[in-house]
C-alpha atoms as a PDB file:
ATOM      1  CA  UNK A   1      10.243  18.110 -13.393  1.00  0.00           C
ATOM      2  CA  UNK A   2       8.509  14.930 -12.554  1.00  0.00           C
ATOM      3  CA  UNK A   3      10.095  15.204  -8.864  1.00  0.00           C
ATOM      4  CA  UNK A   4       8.645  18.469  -8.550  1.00  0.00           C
ATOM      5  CA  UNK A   5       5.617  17.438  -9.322  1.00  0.00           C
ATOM      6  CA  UNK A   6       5.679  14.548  -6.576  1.00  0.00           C
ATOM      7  CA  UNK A   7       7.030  17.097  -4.358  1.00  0.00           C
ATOM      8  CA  UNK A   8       3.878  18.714  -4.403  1.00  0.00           C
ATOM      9  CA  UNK A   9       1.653  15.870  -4.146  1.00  0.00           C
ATOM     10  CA  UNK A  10       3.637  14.757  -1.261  1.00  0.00           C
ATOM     11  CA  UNK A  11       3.781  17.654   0.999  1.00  0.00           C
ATOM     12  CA  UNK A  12      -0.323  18.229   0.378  1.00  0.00           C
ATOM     13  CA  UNK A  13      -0.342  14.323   1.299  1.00  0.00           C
ATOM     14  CA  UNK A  14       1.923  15.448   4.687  1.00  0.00           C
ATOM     15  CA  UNK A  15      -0.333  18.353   5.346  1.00  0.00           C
ATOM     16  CA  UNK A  16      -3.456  16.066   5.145  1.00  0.00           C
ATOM     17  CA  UNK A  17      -2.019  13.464   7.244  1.00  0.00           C
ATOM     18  CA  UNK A  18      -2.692  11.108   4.506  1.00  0.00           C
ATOM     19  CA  UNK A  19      -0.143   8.424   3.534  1.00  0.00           C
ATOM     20  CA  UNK A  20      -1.822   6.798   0.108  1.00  0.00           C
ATOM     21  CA  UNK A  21      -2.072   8.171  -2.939  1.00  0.00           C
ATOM     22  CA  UNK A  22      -3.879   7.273  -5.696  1.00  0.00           C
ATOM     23  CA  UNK A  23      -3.543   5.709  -9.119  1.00  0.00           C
ATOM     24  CA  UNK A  24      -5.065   9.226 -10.485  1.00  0.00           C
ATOM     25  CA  UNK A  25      -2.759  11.530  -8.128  1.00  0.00           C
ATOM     26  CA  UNK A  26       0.351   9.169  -9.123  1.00  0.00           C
ATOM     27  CA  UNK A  27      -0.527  10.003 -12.794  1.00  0.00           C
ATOM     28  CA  UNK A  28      -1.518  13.428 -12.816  1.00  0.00           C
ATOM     29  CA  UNK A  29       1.502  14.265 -10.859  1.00  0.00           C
ATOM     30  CA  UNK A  30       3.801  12.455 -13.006  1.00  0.00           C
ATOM     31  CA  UNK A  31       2.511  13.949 -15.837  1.00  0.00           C
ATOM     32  CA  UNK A  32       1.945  10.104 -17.117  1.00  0.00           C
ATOM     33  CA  UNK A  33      -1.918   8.493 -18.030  1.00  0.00           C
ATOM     34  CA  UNK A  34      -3.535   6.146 -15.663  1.00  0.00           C
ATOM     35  CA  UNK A  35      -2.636   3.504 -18.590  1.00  0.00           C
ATOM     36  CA  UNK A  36       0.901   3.805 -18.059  1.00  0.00           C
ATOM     37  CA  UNK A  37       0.584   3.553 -14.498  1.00  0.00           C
ATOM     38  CA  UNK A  38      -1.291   0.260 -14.459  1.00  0.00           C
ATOM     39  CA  UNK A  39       1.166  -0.437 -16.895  1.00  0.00           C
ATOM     40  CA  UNK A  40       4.172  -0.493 -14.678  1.00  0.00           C
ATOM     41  CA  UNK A  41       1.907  -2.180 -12.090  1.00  0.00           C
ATOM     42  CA  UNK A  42       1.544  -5.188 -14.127  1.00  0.00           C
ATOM     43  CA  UNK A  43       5.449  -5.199 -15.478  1.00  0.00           C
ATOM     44  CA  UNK A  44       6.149  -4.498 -11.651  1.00  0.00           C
ATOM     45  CA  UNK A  45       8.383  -1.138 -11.978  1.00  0.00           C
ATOM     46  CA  UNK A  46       6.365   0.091  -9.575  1.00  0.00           C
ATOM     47  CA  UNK A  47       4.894  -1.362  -6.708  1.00  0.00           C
ATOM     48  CA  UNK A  48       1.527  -0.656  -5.370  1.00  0.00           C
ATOM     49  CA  UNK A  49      -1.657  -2.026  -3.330  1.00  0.00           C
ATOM     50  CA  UNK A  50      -4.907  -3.359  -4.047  1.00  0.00           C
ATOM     51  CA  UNK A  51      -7.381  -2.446  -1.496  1.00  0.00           C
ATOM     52  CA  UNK A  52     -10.982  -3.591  -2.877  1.00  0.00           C
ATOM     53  CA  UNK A  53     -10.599  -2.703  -6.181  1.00  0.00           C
ATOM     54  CA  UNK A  54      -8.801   0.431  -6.253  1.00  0.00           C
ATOM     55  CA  UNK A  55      -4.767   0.682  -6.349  1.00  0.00           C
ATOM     56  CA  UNK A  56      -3.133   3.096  -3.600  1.00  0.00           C
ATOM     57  CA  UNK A  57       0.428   3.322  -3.396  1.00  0.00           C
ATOM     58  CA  UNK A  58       2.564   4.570  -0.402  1.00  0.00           C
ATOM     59  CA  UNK A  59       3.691   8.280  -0.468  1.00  0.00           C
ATOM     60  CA  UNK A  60       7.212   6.987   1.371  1.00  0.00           C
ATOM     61  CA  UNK A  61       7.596   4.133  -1.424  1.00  0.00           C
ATOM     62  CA  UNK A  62       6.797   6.070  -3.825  1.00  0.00           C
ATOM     63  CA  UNK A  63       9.813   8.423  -2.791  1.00  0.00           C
ATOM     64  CA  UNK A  64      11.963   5.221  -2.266  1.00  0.00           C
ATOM     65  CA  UNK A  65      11.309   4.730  -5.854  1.00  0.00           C
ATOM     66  CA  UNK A  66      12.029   8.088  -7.417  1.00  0.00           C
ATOM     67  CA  UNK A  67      14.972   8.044  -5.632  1.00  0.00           C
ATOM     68  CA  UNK A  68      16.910   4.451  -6.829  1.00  0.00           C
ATOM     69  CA  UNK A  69      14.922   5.140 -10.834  1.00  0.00           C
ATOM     70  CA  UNK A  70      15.292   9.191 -11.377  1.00  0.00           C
ATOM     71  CA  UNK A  71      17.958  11.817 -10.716  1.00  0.00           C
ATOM     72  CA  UNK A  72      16.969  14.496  -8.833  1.00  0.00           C
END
């Protein structure tokens, strides 16, 4: 379920040309709270980067991820 949800996020990210999500996307996509996401940030389960003062994390990395933590 939660890969399904990427899924989607991903291909509209494709579509858009657009290779950064954000912490908000990530989460609602997930189906997880921003919390939880900032969470893993700091415990570094997931990695992610700080541009200003906003997190963004790479759509490709992201999928990287998924695949070595969740079963698809």
């Amino acid at each position: 379920m939660v890969y399904y949800k990427l899924e989607k996020v991903m291909k509209m990210r494709e579509e858009d040309n657009v290779p950064l999500i954000s912490v908000e996307e990530l989460a609602h996509y997930l189906g997880l709270r921003r919390q939880t996401i900032y969470n893993w940030l700091h415990k570094k389960k997931i990695s992610g980067m700080k541009i200003g003062k906003v997190w963004r994390f790479d759509r490709k990395e992201i999928e990287k991820w998924l695949d070595k933590c969740c079963i698809r």
